[in-house]
Protein backbone atom coordinates (compact mmCIF):
# COMPACT_ATOMS: atom_id res chain seq x y z
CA UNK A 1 154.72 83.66 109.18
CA UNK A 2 158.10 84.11 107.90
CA UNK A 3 159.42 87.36 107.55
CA UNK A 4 160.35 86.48 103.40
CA UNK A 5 157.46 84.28 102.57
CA UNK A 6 154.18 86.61 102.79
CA UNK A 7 156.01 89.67 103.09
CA UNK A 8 157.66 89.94 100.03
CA UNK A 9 154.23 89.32 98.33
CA UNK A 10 153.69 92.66 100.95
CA UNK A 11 156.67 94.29 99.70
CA UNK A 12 155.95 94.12 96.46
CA UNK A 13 152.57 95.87 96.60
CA UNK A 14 154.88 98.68 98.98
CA UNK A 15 156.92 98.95 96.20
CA UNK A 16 153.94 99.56 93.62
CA UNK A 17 151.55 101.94 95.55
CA UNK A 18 154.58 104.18 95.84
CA UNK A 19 156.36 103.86 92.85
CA UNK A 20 157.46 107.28 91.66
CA UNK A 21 155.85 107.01 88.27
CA UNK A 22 152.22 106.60 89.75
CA UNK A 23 150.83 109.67 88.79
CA UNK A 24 147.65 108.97 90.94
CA UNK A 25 147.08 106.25 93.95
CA UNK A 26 147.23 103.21 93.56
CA UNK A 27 144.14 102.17 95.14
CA UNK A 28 144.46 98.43 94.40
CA UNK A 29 147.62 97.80 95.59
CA UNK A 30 146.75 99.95 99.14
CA UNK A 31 143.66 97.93 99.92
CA UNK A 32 145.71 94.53 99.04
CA UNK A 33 148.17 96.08 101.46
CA UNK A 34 144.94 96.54 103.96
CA UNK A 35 143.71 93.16 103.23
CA UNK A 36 147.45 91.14 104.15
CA UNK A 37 147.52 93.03 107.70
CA UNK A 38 143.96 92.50 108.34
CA UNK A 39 144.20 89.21 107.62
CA UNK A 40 146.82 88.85 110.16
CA UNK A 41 149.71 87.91 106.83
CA UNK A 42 151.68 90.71 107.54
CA UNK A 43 152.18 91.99 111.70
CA UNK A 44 151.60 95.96 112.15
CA UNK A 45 154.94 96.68 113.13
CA UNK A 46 157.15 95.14 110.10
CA UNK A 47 153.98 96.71 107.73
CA UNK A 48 154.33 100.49 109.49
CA UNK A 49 158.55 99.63 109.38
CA UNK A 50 158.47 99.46 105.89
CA UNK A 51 155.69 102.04 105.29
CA UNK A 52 157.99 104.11 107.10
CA UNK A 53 161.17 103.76 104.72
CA UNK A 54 159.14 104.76 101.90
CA UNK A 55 157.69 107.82 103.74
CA UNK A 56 161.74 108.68 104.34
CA UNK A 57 162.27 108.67 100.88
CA UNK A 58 163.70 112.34 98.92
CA UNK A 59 161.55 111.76 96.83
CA UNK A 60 158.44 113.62 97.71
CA UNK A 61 155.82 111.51 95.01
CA UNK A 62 157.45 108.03 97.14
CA UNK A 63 156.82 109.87 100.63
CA UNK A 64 153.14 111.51 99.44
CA UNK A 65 152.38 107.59 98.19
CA UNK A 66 154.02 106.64 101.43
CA UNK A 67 152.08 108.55 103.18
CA UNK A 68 148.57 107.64 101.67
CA UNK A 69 149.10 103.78 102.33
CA UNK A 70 149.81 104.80 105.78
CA UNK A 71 146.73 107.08 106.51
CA UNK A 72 144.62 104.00 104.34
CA UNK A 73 146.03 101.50 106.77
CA UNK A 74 145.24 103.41 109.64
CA UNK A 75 141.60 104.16 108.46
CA UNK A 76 141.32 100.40 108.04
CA UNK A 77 143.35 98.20 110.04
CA UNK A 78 142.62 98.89 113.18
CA UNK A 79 144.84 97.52 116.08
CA UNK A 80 147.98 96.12 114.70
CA UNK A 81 148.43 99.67 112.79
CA UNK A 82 147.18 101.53 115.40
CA UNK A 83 149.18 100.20 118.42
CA UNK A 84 152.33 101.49 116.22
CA UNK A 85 151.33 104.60 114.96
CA UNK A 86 149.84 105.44 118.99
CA UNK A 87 153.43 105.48 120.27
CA UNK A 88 156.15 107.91 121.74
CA UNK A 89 158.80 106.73 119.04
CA UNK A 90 156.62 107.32 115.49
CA UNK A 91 154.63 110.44 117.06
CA UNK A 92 158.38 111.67 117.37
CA UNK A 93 159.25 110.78 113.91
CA UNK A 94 156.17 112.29 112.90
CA UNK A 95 157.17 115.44 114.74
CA UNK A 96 161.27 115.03 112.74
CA UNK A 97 159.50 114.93 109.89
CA UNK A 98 157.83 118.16 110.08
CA UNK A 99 160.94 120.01 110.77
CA UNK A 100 162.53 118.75 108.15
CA UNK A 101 160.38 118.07 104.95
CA UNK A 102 158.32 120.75 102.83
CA UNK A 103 155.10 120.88 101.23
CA UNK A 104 153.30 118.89 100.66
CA UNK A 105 154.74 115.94 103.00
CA UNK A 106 154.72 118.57 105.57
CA UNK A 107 151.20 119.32 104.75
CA UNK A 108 150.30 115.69 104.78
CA UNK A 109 151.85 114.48 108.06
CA UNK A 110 149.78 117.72 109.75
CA UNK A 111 146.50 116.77 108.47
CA UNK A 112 147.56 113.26 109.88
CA UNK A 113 148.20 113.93 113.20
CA UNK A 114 145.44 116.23 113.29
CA UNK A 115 142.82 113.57 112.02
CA UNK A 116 144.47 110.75 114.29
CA UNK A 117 143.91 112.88 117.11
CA UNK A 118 140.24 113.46 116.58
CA UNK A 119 139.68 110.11 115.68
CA UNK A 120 141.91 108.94 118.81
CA UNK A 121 140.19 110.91 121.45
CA UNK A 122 138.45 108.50 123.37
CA UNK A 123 140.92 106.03 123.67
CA UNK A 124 143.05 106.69 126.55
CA UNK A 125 145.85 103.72 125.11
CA UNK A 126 146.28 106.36 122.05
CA UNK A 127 146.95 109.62 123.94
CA UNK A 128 150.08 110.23 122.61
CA UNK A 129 148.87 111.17 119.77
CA UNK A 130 146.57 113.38 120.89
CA UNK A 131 149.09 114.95 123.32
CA UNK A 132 151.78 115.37 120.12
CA UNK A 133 149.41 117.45 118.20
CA UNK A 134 148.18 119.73 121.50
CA UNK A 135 151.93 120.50 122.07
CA UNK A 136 152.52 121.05 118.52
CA UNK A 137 149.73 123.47 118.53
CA UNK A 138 151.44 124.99 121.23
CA UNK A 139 154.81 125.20 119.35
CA UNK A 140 153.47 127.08 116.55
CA UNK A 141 152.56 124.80 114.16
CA UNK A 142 149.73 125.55 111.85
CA UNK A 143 147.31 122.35 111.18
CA UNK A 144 144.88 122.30 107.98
């Protein structure tokens, strides 16, 4: 798989489930998006990269879309998405992001991390995420 040939096809539908005149989700696009990386067309890490650039965005519509791919992805991907989601490096971006965005990305990533720990619990390789939300707790913060 080459990083330009599939992947722009992947980019593309980035691009358009988080374009900032959607005024709702674009469902289609996000389950394409689902379909390339559970087909194995697109790797986890280069799909959550780039998932990850639109969630940076200012713009909080791009990050919100951003955001939505990402929580579709991890509802139905599985592995590849969860092996990079599960780690010390985007449950500290995660955490960055927090601190510095407002509502409702700061809402959004919450509810994440809340919902990826339940759903994480029993799988010891994805403690991290469960641990970043306990010591959030701890710190203050105030999950849905």
């Amino acid at each position: 798989m080459t990083l330009f040939g599939r992947s722009s096809a992947f980019d593309r539908l980035l691009e358009k489930a988080t374009s900032q005149l959607l005024l709702e989700p674009d469902w289609d696009s996000i389950l394409q998006i689902c379909d390339q990386i559970r087909q194995g067309d697109v790797q986890g890490k280069y799909a959550v990269a780039a998932i990850r650039r639109k969630v940076n965005q200012e713009n909080p519509h791009v990050s919100m879309f951003g955001l939505q791919v990402l929580e579709a992805c991890v509802k139905n991907c599985g592995s590849p998405i969860h092996d990079e989601v599960a780690t010390k490096d985007f449950m500290e971006y995660f955490k960055d992001m927090v601190k510095k965005r407002a509502d409702p990305v700061k809402a959004k990533i919450l509810e994440l991390i809340q919902v990826w720990s339940h759903a994480f619990r029993n799988d010891p390789g994805y403690k991290v995420v469960q641990d970043t939300f306990h010591l959030m707790k701890m710190e203050g913060y105030s999950f849905p």
